[in-house]
N, C-alpha and C. Protein backbone atom coordinates (compact mmCIF):
# COMPACT_ATOMS: atom_id res chain seq x y z
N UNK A 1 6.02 -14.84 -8.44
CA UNK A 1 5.78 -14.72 -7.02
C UNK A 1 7.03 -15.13 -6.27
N UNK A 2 7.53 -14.31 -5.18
CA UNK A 2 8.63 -14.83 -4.14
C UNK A 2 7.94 -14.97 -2.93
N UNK A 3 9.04 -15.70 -2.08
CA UNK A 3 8.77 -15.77 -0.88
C UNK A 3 9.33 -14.68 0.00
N UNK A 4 9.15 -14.58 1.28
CA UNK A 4 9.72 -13.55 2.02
C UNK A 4 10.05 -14.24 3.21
N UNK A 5 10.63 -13.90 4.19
CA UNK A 5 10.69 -13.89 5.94
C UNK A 5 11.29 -13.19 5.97
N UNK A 6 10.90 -12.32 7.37
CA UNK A 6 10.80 -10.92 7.74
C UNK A 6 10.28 -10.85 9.48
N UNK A 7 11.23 -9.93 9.85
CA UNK A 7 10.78 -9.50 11.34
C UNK A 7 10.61 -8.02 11.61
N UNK A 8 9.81 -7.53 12.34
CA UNK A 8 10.11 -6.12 12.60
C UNK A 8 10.13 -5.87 14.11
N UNK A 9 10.51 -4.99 14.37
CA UNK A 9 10.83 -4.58 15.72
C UNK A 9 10.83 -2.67 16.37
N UNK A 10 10.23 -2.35 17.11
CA UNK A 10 10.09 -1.35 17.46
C UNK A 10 11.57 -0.77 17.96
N UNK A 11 11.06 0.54 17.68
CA UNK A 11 12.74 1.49 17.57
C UNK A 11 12.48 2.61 18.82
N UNK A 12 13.55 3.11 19.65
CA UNK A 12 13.34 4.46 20.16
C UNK A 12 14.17 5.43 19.62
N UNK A 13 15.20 5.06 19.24
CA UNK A 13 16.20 5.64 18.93
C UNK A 13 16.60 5.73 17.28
N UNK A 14 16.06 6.12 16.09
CA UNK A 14 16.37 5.67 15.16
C UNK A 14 17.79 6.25 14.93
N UNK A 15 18.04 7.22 15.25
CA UNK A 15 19.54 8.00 14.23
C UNK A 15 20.24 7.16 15.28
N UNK A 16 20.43 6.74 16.28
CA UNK A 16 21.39 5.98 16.88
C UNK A 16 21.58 4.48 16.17
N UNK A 17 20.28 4.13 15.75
CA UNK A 17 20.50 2.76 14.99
C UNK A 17 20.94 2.71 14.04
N UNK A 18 20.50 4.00 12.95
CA UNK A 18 21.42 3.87 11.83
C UNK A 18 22.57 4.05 11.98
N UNK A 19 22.77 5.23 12.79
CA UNK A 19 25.15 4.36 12.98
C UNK A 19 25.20 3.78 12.86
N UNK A 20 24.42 2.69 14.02
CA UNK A 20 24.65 1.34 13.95
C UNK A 20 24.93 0.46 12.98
N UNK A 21 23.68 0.43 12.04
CA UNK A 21 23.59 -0.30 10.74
C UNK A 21 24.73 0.50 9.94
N UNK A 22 25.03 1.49 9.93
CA UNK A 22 26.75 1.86 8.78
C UNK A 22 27.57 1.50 9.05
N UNK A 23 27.78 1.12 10.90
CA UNK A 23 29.12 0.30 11.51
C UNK A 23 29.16 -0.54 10.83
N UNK A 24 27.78 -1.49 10.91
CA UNK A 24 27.60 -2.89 10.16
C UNK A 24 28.45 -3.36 8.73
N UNK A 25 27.95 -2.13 8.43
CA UNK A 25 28.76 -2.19 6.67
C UNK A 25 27.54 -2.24 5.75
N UNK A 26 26.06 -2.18 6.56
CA UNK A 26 24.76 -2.02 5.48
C UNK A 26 25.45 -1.12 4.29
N UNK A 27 24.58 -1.11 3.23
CA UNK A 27 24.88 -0.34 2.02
C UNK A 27 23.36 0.56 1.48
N UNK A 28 23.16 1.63 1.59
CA UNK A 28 21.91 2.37 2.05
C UNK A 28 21.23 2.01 0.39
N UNK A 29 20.55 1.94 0.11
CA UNK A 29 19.44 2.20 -1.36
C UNK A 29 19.00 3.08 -1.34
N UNK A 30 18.73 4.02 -0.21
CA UNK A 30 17.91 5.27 -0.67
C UNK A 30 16.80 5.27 -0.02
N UNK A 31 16.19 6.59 0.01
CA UNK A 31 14.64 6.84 0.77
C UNK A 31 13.73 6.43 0.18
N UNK A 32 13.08 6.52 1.21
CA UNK A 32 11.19 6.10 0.65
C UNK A 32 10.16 6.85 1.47
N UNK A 33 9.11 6.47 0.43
CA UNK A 33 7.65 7.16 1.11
C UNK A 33 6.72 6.70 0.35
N UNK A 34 6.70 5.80 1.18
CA UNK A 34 5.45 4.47 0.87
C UNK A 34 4.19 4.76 1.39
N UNK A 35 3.36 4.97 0.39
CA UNK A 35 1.75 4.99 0.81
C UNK A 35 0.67 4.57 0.54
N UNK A 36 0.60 3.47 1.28
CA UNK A 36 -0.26 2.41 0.92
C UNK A 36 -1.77 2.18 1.28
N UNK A 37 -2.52 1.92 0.30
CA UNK A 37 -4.12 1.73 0.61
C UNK A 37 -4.34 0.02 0.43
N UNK A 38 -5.16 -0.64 1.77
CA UNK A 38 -5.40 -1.95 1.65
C UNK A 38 -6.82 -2.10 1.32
N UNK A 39 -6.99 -2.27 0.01
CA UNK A 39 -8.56 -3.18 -0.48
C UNK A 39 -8.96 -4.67 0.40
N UNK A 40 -10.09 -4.90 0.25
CA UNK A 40 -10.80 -6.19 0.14
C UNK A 40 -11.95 -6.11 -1.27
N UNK A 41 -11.73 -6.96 -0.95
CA UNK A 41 -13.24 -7.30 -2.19
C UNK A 41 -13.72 -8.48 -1.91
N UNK A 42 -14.93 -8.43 -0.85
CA UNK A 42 -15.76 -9.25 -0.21
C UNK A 42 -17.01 -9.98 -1.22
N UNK A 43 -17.10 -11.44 -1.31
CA UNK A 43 -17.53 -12.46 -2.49
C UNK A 43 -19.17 -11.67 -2.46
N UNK A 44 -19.36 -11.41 -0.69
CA UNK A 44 -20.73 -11.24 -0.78
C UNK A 44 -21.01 -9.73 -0.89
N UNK A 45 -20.06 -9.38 -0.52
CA UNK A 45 -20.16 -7.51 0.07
C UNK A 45 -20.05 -7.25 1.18
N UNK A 46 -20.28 -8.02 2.21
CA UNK A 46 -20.71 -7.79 3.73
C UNK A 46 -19.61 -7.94 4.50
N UNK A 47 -19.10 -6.79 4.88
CA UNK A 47 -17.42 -6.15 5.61
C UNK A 47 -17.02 -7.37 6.70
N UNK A 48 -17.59 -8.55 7.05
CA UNK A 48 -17.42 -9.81 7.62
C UNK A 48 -16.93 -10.51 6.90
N UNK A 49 -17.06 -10.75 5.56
CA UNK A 49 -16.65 -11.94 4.88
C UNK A 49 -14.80 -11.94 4.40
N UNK A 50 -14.49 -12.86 4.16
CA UNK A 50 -12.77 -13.08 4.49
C UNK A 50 -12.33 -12.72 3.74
N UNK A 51 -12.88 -12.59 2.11
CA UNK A 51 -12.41 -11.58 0.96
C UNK A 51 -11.17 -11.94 0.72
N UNK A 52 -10.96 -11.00 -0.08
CA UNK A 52 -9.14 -10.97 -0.51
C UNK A 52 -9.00 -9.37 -0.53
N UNK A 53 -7.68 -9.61 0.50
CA UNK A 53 -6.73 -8.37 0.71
C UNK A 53 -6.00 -8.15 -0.19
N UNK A 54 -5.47 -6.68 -0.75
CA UNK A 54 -4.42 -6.62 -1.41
C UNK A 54 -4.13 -4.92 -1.17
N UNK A 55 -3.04 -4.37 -1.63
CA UNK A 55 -2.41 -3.42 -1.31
C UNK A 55 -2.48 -2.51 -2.85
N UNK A 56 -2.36 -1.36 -2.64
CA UNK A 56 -1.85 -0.57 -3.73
C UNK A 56 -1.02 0.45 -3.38
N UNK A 57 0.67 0.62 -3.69
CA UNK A 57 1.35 1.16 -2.97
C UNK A 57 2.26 2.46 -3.91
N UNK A 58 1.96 3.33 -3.71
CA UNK A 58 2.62 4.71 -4.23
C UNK A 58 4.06 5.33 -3.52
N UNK A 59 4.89 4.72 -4.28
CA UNK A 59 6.11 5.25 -3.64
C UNK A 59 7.27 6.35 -4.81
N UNK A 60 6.88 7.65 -4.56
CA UNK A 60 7.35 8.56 -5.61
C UNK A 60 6.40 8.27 -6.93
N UNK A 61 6.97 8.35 -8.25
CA UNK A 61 6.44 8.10 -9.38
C UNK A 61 5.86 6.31 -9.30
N UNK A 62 6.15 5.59 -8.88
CA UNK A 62 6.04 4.24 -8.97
C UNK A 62 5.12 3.55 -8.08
N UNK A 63 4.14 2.82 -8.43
CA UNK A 63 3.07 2.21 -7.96
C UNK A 63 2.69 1.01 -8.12
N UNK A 64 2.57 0.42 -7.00
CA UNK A 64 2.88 -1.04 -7.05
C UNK A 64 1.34 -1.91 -6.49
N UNK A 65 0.37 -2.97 -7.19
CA UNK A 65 -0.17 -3.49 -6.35
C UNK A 65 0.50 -4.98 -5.68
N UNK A 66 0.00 -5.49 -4.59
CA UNK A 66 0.82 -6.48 -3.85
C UNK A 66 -0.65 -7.18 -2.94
N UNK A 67 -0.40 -8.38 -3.22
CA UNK A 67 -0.68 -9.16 -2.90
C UNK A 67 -0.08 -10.73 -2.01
N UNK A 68 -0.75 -11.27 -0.29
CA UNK A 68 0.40 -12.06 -0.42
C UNK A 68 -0.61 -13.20 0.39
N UNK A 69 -0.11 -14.06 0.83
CA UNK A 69 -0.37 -15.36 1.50
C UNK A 69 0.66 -14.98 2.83
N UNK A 70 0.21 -14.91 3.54
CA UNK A 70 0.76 -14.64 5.03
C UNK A 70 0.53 -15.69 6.21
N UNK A 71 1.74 -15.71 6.67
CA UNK A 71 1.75 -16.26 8.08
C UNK A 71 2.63 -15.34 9.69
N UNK A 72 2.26 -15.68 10.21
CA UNK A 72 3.05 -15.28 11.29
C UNK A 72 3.48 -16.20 12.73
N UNK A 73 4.74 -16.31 12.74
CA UNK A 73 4.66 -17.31 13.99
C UNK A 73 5.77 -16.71 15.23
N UNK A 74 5.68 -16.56 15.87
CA UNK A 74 7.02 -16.00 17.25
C UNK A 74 7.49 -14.63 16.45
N UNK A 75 6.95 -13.83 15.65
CA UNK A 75 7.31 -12.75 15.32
C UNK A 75 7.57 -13.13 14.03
N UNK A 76 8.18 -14.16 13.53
CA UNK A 76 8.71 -14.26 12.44
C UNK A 76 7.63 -14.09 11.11
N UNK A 77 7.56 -13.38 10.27
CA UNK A 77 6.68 -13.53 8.92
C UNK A 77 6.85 -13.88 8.01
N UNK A 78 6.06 -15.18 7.40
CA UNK A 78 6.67 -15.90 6.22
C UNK A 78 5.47 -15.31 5.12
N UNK A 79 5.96 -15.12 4.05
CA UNK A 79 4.71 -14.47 2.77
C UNK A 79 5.31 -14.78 1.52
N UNK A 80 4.12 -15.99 1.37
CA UNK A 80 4.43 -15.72 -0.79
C UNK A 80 3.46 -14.49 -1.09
N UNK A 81 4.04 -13.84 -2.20
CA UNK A 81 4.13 -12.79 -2.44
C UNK A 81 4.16 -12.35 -3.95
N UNK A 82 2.83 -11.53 -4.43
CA UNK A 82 3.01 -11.39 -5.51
C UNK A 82 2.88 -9.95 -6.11
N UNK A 83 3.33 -9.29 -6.91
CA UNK A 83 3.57 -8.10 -7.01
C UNK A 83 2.77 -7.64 -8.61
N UNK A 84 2.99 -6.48 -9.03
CA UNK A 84 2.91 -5.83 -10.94
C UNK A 84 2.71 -4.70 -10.62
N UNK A 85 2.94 -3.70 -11.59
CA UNK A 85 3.09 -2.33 -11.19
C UNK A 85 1.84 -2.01 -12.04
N UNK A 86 1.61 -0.53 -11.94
CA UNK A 86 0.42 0.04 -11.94
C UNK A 86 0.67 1.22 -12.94
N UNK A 87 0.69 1.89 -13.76
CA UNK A 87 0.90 2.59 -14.66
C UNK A 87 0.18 4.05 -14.17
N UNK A 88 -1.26 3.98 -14.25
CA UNK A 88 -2.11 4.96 -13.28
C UNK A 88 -2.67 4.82 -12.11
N UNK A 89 -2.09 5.38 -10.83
CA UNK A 89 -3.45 4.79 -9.91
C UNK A 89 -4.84 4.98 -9.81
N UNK A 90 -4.96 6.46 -10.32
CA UNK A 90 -6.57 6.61 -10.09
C UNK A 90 -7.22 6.11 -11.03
N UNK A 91 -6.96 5.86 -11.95
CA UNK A 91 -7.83 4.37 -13.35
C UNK A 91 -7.74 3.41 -12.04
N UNK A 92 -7.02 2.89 -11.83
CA UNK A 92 -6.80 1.25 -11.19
C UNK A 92 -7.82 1.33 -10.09
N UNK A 93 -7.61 2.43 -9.17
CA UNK A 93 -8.65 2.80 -8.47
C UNK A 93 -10.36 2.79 -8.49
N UNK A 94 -10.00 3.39 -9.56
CA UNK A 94 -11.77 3.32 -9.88
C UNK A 94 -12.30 1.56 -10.64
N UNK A 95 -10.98 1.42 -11.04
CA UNK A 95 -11.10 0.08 -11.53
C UNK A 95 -12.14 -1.04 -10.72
N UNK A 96 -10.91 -0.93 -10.26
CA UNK A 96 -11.33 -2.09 -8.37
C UNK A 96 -12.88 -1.09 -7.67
N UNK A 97 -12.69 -0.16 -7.44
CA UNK A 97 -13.95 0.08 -6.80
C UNK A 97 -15.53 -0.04 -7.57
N UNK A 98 -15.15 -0.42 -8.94
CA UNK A 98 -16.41 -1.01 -9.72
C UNK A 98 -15.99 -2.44 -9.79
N UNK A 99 -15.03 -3.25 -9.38
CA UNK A 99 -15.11 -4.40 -9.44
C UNK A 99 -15.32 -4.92 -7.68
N UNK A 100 -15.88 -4.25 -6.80
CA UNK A 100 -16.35 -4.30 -5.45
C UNK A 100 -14.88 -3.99 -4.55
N UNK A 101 -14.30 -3.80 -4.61
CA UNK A 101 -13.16 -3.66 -3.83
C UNK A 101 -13.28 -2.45 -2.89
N UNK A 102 -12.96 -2.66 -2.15
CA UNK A 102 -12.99 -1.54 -0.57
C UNK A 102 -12.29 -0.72 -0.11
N UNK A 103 -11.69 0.21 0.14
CA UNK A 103 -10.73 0.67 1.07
C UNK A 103 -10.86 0.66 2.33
N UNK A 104 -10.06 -0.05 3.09
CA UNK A 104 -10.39 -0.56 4.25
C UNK A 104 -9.57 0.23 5.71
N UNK A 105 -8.06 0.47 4.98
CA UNK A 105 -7.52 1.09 5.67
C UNK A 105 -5.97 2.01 4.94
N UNK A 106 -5.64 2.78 5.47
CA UNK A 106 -4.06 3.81 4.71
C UNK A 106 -3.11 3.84 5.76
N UNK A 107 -2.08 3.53 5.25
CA UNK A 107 -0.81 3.61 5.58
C UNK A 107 0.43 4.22 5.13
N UNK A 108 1.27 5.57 5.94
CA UNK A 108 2.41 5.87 5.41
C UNK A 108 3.56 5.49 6.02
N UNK A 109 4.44 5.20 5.25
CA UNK A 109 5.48 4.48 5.90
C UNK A 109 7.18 5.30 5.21
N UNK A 110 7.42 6.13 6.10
CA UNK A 110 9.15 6.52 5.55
C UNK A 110 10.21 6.27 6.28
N UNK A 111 11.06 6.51 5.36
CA UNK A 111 12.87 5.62 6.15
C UNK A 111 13.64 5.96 5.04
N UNK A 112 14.40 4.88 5.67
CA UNK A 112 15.29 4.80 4.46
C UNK A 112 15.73 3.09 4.37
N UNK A 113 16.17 2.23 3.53
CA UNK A 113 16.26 1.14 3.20
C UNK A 113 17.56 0.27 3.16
N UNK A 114 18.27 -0.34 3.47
CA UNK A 114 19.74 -1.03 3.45
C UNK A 114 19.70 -2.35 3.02
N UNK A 115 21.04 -2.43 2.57
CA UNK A 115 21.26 -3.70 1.70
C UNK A 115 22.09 -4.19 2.47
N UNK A 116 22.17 -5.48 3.45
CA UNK A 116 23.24 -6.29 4.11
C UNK A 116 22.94 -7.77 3.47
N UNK A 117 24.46 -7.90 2.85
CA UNK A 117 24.04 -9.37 2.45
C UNK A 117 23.04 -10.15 1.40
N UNK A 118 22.32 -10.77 2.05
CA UNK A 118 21.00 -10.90 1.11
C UNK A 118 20.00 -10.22 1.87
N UNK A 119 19.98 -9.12 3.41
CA UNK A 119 19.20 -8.99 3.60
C UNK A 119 18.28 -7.99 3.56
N UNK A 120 17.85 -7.51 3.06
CA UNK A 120 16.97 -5.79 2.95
C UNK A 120 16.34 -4.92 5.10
N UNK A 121 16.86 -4.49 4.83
CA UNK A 121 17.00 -3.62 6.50
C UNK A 121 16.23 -2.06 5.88
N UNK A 122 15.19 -1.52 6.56
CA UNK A 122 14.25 -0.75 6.41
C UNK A 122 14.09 -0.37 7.57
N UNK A 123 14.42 1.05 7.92
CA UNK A 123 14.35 1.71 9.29
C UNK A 123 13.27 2.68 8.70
N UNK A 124 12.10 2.63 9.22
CA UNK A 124 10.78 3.60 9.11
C UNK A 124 10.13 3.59 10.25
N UNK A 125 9.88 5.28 9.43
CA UNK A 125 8.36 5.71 10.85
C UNK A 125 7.17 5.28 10.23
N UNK A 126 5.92 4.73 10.84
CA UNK A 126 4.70 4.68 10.02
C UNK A 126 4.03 5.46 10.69
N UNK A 127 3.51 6.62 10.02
CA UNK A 127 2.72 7.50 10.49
C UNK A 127 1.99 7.35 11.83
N UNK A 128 1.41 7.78 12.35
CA UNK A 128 0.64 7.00 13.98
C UNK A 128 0.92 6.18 14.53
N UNK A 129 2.16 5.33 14.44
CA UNK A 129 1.90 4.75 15.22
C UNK A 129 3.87 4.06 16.13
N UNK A 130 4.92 4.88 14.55
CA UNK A 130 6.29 5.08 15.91
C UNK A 130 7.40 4.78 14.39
N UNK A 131 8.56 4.32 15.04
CA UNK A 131 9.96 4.26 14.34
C UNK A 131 9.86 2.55 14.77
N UNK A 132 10.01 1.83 13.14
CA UNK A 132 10.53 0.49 13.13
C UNK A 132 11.77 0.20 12.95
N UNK A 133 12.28 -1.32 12.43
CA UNK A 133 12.97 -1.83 11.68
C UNK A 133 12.76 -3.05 11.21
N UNK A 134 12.47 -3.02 10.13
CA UNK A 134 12.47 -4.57 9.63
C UNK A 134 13.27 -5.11 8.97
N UNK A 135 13.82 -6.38 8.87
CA UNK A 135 14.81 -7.45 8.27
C UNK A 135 13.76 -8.01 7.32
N UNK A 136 13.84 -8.70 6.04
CA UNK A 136 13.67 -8.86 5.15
C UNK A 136 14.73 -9.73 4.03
N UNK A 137 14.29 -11.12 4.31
CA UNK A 137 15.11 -11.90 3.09
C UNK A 137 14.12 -12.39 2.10
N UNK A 138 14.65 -12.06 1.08
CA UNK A 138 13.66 -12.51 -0.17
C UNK A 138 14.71 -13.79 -0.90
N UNK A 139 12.98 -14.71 -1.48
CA UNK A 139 13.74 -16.31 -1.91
C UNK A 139 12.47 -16.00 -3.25
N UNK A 140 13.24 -17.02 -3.91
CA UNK A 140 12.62 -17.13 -5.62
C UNK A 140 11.43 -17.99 -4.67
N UNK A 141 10.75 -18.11 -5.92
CA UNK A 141 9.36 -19.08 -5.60
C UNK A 141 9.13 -20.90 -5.38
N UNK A 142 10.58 -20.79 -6.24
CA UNK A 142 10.36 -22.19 -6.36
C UNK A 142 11.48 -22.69 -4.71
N UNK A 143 11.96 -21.94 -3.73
CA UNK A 143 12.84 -22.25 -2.99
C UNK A 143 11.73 -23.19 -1.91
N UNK A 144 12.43 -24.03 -1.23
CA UNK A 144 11.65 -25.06 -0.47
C UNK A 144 11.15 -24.50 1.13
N UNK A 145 10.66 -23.17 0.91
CA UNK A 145 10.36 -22.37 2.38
C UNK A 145 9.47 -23.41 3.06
N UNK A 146 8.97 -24.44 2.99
CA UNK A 146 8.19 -25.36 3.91
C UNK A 146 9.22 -26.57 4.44
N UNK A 147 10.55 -26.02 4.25
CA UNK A 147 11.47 -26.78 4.85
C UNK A 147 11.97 -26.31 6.57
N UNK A 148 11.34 -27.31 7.39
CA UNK A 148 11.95 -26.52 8.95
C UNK A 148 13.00 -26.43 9.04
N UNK A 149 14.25 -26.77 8.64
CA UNK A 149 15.56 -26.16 8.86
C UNK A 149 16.09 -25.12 8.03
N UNK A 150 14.96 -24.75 6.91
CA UNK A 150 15.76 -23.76 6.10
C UNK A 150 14.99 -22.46 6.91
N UNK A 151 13.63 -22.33 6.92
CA UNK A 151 13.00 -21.51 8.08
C UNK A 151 13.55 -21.75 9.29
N UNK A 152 14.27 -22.30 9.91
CA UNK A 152 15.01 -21.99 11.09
C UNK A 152 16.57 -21.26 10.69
N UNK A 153 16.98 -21.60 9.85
CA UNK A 153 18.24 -20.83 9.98
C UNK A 153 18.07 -19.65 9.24
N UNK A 154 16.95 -19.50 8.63
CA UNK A 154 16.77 -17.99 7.95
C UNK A 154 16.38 -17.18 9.36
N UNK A 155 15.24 -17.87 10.53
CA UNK A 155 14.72 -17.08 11.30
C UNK A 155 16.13 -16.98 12.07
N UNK A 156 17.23 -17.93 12.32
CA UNK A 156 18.60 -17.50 13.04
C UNK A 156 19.11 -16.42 12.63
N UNK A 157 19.17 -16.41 11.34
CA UNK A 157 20.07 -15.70 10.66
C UNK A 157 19.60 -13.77 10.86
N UNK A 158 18.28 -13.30 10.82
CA UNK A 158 17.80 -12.48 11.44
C UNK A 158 17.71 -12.48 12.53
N UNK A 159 17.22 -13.10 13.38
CA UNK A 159 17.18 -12.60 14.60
C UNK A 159 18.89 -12.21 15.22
N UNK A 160 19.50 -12.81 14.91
CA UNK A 160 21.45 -12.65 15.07
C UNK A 160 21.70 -11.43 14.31
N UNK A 161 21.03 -11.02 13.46
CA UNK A 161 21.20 -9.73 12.77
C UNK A 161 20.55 -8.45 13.59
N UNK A 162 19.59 -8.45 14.01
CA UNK A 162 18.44 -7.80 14.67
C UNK A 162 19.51 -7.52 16.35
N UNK A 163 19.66 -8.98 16.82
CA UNK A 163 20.82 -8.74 18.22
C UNK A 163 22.40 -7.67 18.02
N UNK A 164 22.95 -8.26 17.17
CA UNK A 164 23.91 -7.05 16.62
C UNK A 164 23.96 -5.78 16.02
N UNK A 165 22.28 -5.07 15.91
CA UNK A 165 22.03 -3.85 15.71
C UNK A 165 21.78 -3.64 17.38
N UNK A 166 22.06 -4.26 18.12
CA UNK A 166 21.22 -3.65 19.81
C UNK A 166 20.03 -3.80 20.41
N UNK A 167 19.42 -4.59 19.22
CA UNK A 167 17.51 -4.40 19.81
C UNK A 167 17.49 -5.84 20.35
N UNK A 168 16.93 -5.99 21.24
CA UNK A 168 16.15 -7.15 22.17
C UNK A 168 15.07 -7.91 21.36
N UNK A 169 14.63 -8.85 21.77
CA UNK A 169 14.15 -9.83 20.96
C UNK A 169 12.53 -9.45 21.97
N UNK A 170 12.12 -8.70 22.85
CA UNK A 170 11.05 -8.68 23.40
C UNK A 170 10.61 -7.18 22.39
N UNK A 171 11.40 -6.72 21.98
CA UNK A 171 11.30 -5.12 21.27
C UNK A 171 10.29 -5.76 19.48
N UNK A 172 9.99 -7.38 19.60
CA UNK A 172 9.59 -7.41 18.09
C UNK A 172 8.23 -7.49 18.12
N UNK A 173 7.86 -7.00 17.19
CA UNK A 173 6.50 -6.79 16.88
C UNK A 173 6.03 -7.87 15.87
N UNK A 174 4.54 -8.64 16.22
CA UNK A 174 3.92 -10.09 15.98
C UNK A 174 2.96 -9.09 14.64
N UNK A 175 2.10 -8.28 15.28
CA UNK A 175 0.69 -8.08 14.76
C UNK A 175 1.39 -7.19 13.33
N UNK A 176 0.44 -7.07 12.87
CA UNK A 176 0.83 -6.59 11.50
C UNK A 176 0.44 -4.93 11.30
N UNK A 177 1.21 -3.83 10.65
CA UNK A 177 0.76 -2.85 10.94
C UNK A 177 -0.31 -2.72 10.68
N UNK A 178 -0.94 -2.94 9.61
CA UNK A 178 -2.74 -2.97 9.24
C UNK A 178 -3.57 -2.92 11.30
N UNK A 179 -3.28 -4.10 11.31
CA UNK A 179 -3.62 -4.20 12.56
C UNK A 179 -3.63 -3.41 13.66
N UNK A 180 -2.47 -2.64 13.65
CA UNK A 180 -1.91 -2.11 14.97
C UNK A 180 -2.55 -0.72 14.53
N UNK A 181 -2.76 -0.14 13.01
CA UNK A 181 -3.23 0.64 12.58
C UNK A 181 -5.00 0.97 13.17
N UNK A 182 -5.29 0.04 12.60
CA UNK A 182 -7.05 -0.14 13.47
C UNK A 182 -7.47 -0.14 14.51
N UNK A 183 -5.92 -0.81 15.16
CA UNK A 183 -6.47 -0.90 16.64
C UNK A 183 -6.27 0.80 17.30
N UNK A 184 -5.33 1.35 16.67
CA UNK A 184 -5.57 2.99 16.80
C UNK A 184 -6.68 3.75 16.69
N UNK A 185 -7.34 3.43 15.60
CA UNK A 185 -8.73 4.11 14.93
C UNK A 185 -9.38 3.74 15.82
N UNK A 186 -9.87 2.06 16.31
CA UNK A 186 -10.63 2.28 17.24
C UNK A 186 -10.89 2.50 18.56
N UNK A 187 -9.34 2.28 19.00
CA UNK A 187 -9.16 3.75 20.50
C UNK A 187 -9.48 4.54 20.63
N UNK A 188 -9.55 5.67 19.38
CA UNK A 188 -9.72 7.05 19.54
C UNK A 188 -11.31 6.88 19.03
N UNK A 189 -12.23 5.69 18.64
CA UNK A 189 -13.28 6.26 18.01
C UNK A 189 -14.57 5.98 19.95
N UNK A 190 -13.46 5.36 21.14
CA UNK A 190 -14.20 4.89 21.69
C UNK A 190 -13.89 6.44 22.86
């Protein structure tokens, strides 16, 4: 399991940002097309109860489930984080849905991905709902993330990254896409 902190921030302009990020000296990894389904599997069954979330994520040949412990504070997202890949999805699928697990909600997410530093930079559209960017530093497990000065200069260290691509610090997004996802569905279901 690693840790993460991570910000994202809403985009208008993406091909203008990626200049941006090549001025930078990012180093691209390549595309994606991430499509992700979020389970629960509720103790009792009853779509109220707090369950456990987890993800199953199809990106090209490779499929990943993910699981994490989440927080969120001033935008910033801290997540231990645990990952294993998936060999078949539709076995795994049917797996979980005889072991009570739910599909609750789907998400597609494409871009393309950059390497600055230690930090992973991901410029994507997610289907419905616009063009991001998220910053992304990943720490081993055993690193002391419940330290306030090491979470403060990681959250410096992005947000100073995030200011020198051009975006404003009112442009970041708190709620989580899951979230922002639903809250779509149920706009249009009213």
């Amino acid at each position: 399991m690693n840790w993460e902190i991570e910000i994202k921030a809403w985009v208008d302009d993406p091909g203008a940002l990626r200049k941006q990020i090549e001025r930078l000296g990012a180093r691209s990894t390549g595309r994606y097309d991430k499509q992700d389904e979020y389970y629960r599997i509720s103790p009792s069954g009853k779509a109220r109860d707090e369950g456990r979330e987890f993800r199953l994520r199809v990106d090209g040949s490779r499929a990943t489930v993910t699981f994490k412990d989440k927080s969120i504070r001033d935008g910033l997202e801290m997540n231990r984080e645990g990952e294993f890949r998936v060999d078949d999805p539709g076995v795994f699928r049917e797996f979980i849905q005889r072991m009570g697990a739910r599909l609750r909600i789907r998400k597609r997410k494409r871009g393309e991905a950059f390497a600055y530093g230690r930090v992973l930079l991901e410029l994507s559209e997610v289907e419905g709902l616009g063009h991001f960017i998220e910053l992304e530093s990943v720490f081993h497990e055993h690193t002391r993330i419940d330290d306030p000065a090491f979470i403060q200069k990681t959250e410096v260290e992005l947000f100073s990254l995030l200011k020198e691509l051009g975006i404003s610090r009112d442009r970041v997004e708190s709620r989580p896409y899951t979230q922002m996802l639903r809250e779509v569905l149920e706009a249009g279901e009213s």
